[in-house]
PDB file of N, CA and C in Angstrom:
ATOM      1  N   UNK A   1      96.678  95.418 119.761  1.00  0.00           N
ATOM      2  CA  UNK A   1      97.288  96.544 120.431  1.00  0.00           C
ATOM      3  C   UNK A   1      98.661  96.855 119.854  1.00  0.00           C
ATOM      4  N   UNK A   2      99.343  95.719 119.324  1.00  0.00           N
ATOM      5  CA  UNK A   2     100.856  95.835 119.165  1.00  0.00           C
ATOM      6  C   UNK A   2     100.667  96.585 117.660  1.00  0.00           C
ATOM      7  N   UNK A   3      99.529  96.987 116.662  1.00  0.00           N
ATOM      8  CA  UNK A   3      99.355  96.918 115.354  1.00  0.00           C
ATOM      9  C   UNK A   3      99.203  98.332 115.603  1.00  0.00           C
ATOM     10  N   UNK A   4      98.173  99.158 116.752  1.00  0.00           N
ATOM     11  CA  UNK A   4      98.092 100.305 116.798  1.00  0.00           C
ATOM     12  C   UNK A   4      99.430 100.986 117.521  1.00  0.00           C
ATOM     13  N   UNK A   5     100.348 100.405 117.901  1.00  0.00           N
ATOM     14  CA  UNK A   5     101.423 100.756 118.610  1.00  0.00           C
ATOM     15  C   UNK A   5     102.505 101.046 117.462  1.00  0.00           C
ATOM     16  N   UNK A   6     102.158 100.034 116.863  1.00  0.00           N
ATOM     17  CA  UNK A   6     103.325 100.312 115.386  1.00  0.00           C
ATOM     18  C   UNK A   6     103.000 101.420 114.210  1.00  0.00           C
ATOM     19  N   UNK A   7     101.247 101.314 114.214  1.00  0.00           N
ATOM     20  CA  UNK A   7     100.792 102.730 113.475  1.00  0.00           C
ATOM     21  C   UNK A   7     101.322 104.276 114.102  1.00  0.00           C
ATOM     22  N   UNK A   8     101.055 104.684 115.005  1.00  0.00           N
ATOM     23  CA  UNK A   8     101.497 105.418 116.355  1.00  0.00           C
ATOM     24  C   UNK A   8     102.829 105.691 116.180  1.00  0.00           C
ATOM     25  N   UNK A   9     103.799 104.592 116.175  1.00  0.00           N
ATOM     26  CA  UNK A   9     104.875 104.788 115.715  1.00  0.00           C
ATOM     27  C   UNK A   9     105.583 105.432 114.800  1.00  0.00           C
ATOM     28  N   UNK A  10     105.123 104.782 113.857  1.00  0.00           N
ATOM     29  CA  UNK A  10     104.835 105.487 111.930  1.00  0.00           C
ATOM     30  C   UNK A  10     104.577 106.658 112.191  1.00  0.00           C
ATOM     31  N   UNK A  11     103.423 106.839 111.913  1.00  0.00           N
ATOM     32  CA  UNK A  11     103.213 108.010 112.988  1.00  0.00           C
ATOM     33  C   UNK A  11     103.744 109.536 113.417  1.00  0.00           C
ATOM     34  N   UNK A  12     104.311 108.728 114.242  1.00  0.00           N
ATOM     35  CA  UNK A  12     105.202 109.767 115.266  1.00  0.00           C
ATOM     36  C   UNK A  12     106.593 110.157 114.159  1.00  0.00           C
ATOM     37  N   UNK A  13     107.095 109.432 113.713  1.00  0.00           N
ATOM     38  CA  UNK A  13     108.375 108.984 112.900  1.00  0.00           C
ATOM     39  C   UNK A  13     108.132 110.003 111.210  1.00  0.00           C
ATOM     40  N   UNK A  14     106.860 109.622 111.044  1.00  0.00           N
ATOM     41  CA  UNK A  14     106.409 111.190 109.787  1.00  0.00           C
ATOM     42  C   UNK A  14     106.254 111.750 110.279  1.00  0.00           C
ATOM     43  N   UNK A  15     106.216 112.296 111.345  1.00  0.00           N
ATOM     44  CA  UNK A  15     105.532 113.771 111.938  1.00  0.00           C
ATOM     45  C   UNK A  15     107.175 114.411 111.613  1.00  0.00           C
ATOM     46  N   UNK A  16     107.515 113.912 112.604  1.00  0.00           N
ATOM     47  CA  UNK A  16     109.168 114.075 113.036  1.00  0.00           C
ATOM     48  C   UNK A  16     109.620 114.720 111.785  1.00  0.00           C
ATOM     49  N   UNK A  17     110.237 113.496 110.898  1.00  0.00           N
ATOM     50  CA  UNK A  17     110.896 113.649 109.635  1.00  0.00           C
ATOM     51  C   UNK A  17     110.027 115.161 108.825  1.00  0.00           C
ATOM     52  N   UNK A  18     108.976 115.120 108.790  1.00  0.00           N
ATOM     53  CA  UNK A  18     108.167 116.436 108.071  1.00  0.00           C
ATOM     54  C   UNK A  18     108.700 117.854 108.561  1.00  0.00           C
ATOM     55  N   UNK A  19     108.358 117.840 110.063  1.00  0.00           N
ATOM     56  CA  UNK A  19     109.507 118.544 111.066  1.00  0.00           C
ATOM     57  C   UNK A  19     110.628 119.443 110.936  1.00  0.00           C
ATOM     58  N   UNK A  20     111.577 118.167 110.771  1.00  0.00           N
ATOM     59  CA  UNK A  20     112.837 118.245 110.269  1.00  0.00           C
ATOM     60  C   UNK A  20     113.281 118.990 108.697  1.00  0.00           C
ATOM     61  N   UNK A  21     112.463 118.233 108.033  1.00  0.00           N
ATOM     62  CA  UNK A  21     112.412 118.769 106.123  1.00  0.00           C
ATOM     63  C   UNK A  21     111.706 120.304 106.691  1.00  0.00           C
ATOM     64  N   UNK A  22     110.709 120.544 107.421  1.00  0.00           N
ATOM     65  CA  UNK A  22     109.982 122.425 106.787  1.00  0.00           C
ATOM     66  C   UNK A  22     111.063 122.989 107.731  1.00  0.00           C
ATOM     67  N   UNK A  23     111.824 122.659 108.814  1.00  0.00           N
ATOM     68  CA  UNK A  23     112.919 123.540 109.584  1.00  0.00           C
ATOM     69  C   UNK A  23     113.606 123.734 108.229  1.00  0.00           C
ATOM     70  N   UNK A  24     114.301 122.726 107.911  1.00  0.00           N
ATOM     71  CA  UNK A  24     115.217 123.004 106.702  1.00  0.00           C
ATOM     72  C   UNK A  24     114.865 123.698 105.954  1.00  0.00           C
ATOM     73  N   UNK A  25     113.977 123.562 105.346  1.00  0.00           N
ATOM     74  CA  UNK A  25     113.526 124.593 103.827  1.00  0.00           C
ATOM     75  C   UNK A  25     113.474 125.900 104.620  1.00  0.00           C
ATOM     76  N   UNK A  26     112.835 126.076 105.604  1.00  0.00           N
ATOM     77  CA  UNK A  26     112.773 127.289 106.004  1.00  0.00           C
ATOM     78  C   UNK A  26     114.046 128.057 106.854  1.00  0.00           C
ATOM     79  N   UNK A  27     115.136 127.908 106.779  1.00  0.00           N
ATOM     80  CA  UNK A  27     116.421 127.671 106.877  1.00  0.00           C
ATOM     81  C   UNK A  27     116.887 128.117 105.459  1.00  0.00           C
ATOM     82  N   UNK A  28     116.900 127.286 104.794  1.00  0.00           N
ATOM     83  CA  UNK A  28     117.664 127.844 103.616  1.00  0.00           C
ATOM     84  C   UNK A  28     116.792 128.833 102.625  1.00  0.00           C
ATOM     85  N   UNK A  29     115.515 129.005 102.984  1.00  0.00           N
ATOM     86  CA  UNK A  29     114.466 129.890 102.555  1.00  0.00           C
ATOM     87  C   UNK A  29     115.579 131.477 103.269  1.00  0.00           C
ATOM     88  N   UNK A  30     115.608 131.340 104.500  1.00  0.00           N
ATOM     89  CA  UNK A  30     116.080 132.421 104.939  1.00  0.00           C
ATOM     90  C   UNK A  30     117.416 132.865 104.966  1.00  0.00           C
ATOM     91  N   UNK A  31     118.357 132.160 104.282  1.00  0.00           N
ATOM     92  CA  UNK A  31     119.573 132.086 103.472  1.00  0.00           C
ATOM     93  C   UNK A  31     119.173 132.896 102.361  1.00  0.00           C
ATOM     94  N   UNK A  32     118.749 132.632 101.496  1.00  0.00           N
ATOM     95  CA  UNK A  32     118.150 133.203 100.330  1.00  0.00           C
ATOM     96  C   UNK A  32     117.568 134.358 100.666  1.00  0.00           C
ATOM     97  N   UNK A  33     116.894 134.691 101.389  1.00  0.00           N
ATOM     98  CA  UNK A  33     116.546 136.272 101.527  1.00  0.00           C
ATOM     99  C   UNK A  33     117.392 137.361 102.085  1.00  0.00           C
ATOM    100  N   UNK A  34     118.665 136.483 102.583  1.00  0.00           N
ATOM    101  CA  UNK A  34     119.332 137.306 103.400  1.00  0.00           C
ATOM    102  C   UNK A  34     120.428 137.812 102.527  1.00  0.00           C
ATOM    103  N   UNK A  35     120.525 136.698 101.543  1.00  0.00           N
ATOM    104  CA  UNK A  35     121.438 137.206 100.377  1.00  0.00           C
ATOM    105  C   UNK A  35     121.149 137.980  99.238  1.00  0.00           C
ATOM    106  N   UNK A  36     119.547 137.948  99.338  1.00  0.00           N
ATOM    107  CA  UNK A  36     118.913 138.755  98.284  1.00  0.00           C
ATOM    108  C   UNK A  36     118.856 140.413  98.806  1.00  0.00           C
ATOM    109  N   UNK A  37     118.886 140.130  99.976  1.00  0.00           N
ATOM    110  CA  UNK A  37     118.441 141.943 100.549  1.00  0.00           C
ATOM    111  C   UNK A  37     120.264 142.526 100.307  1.00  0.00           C
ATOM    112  N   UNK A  38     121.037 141.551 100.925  1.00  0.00           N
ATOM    113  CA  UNK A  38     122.213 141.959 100.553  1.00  0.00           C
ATOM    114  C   UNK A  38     122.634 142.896  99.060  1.00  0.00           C
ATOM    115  N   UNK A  39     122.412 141.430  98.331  1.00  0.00           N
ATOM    116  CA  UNK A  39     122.499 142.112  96.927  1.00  0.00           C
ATOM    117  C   UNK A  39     121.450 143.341  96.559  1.00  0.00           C
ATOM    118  N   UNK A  40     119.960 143.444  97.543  1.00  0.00           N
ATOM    119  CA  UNK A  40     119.256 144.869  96.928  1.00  0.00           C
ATOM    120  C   UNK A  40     120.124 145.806  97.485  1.00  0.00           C
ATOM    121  N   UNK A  41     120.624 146.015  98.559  1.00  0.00           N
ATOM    122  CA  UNK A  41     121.598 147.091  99.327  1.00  0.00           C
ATOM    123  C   UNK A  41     122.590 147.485  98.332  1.00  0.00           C
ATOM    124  N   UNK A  42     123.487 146.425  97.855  1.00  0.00           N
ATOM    125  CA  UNK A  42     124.162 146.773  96.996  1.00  0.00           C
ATOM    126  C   UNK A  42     123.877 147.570  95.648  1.00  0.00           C
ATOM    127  N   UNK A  43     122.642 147.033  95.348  1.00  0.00           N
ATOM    128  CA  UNK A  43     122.413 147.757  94.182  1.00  0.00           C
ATOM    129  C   UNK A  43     121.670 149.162  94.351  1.00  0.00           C
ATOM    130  N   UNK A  44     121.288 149.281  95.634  1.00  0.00           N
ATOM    131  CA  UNK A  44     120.958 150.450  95.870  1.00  0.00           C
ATOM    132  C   UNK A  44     122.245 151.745  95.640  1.00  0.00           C
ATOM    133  N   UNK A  45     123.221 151.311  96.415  1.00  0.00           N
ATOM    134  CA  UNK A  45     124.552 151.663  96.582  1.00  0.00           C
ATOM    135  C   UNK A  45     124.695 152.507  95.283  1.00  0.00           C
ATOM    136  N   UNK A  46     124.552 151.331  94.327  1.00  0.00           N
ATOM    137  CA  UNK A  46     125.184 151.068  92.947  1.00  0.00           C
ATOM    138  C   UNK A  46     124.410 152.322  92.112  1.00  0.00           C
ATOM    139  N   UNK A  47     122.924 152.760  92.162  1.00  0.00           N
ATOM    140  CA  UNK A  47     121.981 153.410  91.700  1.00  0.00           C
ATOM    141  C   UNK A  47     122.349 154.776  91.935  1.00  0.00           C
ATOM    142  N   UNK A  48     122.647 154.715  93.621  1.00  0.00           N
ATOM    143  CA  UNK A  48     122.581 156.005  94.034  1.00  0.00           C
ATOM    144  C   UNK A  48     124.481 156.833  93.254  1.00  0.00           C
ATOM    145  N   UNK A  49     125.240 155.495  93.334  1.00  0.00           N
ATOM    146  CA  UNK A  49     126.524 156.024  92.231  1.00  0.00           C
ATOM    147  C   UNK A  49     125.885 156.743  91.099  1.00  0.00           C
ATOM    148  N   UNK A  50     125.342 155.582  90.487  1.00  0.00           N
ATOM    149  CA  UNK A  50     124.919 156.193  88.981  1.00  0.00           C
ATOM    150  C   UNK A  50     124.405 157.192  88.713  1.00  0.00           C
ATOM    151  N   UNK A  51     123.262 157.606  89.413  1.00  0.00           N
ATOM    152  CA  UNK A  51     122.855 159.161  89.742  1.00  0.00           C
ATOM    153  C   UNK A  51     123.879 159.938  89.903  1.00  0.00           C
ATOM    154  N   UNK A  52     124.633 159.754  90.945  1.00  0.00           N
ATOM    155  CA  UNK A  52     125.773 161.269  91.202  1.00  0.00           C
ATOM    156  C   UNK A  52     126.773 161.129  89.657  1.00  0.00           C
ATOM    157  N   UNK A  53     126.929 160.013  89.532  1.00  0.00           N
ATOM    158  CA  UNK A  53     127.913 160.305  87.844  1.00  0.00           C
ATOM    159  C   UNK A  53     126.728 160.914  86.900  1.00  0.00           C
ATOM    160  N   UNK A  54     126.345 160.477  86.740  1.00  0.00           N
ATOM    161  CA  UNK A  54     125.132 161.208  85.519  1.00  0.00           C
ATOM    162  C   UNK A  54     124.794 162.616  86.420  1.00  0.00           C
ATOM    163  N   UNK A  55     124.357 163.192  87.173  1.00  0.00           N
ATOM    164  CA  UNK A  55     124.354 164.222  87.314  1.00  0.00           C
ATOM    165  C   UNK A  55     125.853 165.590  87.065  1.00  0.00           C
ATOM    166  N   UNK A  56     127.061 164.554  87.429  1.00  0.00           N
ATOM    167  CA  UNK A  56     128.122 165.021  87.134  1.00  0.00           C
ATOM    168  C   UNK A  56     128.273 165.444  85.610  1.00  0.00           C
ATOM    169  N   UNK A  57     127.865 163.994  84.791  1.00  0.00           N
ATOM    170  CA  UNK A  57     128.634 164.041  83.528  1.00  0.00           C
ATOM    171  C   UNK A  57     127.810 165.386  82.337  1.00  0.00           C
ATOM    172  N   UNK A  58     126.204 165.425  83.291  1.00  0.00           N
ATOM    173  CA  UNK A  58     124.954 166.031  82.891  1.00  0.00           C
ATOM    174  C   UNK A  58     125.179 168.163  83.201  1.00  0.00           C
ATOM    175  N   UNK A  59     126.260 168.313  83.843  1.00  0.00           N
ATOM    176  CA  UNK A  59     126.284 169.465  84.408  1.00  0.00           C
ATOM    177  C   UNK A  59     126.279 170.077  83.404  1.00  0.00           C
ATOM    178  N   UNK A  60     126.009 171.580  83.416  1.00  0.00           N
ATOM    179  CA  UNK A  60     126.202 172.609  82.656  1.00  0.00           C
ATOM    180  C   UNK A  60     127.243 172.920  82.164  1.00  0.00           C
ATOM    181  N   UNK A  61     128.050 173.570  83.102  1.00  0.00           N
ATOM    182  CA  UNK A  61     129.295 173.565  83.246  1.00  0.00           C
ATOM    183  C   UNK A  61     130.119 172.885  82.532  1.00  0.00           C
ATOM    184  N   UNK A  62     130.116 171.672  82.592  1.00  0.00           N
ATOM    185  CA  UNK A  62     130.582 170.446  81.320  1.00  0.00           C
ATOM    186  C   UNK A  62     130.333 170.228  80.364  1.00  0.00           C
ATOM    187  N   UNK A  63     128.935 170.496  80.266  1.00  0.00           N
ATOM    188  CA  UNK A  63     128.827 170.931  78.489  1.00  0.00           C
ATOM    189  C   UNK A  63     128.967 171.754  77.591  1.00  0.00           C
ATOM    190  N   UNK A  64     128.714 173.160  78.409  1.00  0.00           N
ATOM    191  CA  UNK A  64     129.152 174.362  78.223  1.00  0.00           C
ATOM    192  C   UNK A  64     131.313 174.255  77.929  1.00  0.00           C
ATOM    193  N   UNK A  65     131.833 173.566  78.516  1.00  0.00           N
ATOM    194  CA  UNK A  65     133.650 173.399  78.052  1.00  0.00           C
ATOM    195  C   UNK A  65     133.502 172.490  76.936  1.00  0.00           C
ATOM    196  N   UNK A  66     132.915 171.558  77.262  1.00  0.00           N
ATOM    197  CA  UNK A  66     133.333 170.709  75.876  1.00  0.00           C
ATOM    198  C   UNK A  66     132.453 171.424  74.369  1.00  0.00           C
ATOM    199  N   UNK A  67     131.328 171.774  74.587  1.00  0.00           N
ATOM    200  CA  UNK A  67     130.862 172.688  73.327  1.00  0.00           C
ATOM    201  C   UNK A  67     132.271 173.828  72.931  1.00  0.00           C
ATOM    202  N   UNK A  68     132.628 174.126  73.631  1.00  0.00           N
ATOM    203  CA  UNK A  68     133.610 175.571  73.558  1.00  0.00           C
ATOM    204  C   UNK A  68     134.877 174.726  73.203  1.00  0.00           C
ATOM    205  N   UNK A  69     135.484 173.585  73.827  1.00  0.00           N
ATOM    206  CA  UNK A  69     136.636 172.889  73.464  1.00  0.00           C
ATOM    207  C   UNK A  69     136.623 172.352  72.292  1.00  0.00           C
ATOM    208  N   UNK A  70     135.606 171.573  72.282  1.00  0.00           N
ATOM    209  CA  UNK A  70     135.283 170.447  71.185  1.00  0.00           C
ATOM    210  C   UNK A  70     135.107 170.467  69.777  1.00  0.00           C
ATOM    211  N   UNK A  71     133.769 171.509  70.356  1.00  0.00           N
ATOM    212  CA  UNK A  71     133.161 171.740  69.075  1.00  0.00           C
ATOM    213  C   UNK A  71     133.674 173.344  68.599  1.00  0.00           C
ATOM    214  N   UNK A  72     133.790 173.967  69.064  1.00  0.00           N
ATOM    215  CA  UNK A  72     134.493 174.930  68.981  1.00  0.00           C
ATOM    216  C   UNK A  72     133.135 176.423  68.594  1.00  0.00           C
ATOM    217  N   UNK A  73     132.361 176.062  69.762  1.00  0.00           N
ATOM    218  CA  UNK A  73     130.949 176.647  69.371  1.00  0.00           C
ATOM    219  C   UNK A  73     131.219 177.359  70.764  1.00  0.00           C
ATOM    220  N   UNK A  74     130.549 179.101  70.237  1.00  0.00           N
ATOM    221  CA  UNK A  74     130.808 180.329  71.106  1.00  0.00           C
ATOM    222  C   UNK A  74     129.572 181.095  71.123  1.00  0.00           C
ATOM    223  N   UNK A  75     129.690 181.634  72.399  1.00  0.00           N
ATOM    224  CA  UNK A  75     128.328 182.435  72.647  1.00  0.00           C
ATOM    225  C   UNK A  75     128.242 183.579  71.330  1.00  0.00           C
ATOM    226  N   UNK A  76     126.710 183.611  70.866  1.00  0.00           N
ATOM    227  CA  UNK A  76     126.685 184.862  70.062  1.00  0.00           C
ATOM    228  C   UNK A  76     126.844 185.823  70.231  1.00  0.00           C
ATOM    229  N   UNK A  77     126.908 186.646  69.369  1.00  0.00           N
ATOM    230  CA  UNK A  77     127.366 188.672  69.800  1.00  0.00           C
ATOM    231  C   UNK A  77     126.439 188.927  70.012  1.00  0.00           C
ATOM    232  N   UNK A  78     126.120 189.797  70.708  1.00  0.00           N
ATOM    233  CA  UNK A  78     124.511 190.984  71.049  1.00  0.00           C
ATOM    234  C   UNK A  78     123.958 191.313  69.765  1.00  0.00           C
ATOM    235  N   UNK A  79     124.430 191.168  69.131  1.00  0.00           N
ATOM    236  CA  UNK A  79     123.900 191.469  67.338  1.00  0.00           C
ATOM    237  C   UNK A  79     123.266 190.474  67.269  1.00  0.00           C
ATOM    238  N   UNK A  80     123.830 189.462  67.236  1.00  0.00           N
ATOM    239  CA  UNK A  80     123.498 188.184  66.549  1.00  0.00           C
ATOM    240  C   UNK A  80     121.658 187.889  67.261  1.00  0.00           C
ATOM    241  N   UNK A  81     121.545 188.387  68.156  1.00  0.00           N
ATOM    242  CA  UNK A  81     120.380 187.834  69.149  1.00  0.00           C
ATOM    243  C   UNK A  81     119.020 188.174  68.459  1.00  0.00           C
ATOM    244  N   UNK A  82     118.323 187.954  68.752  1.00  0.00           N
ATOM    245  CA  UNK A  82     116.915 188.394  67.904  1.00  0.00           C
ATOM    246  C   UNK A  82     115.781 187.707  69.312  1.00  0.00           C
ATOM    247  N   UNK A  83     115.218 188.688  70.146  1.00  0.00           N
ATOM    248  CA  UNK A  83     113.777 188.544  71.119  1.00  0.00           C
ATOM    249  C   UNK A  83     112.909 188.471  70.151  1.00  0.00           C
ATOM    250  N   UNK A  84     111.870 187.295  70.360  1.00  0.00           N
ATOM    251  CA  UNK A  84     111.098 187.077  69.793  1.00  0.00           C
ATOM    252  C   UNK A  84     109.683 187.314  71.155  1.00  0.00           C
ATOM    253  N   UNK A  85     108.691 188.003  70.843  1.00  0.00           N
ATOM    254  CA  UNK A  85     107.861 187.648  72.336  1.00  0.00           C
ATOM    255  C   UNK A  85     106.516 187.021  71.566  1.00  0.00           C
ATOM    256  N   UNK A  86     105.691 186.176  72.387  1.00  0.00           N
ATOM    257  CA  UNK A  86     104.960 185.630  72.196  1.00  0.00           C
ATOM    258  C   UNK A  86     103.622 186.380  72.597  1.00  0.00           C
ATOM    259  N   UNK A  87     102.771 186.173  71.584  1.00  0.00           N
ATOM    260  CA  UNK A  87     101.206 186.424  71.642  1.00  0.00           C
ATOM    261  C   UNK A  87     100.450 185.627  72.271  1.00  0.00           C
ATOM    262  N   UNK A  88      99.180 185.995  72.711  1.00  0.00           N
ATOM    263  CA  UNK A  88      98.316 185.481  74.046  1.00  0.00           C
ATOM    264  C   UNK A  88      97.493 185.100  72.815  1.00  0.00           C
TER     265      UNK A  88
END
């Protein structure tokens, strides 16, 4: 009796400890996701920046000054134009 009392024991004593270890992992499992969604937020943040600058840097408007500043390139004269129309 005293042999199955001490198995029982054992036992009880791995159950426990197993217990204890999957709380933990699953604990710091959820550390880790909480810091990962963090960092996706952020980079969402970060994306939705990058879009509004590239749409900025992408404007018309801005390319149209710096062609005219830069390069020193000007709309053509009404002469200069030539309609071309396309055939079916």
């Amino acid at each position: 009796m005293a042999r199955v009392n001490l198995i029982l024991l054992l036992l009880a004593v791995a159950c426990a400890l197993s217990t204890v270890n999957a709380n933990h992992r699953a604990r710091k499992l959820f550390v880790e996701l909480e810091r990962e969604q963090g960092r996706m937020r952020s980079l969402e943040v970060e994306w939705g920046q990058l879009q509004l600058e590239q749409s900025t840097w992408a404007g018309s408007a801005r390319i149209e000054k710096i062609a005219r500043d830069k390069l020193r390139m000007k709309p053509p004269a009404a002469a200069q134009i030539i309609v071309i129309e396309a055939t079916k």
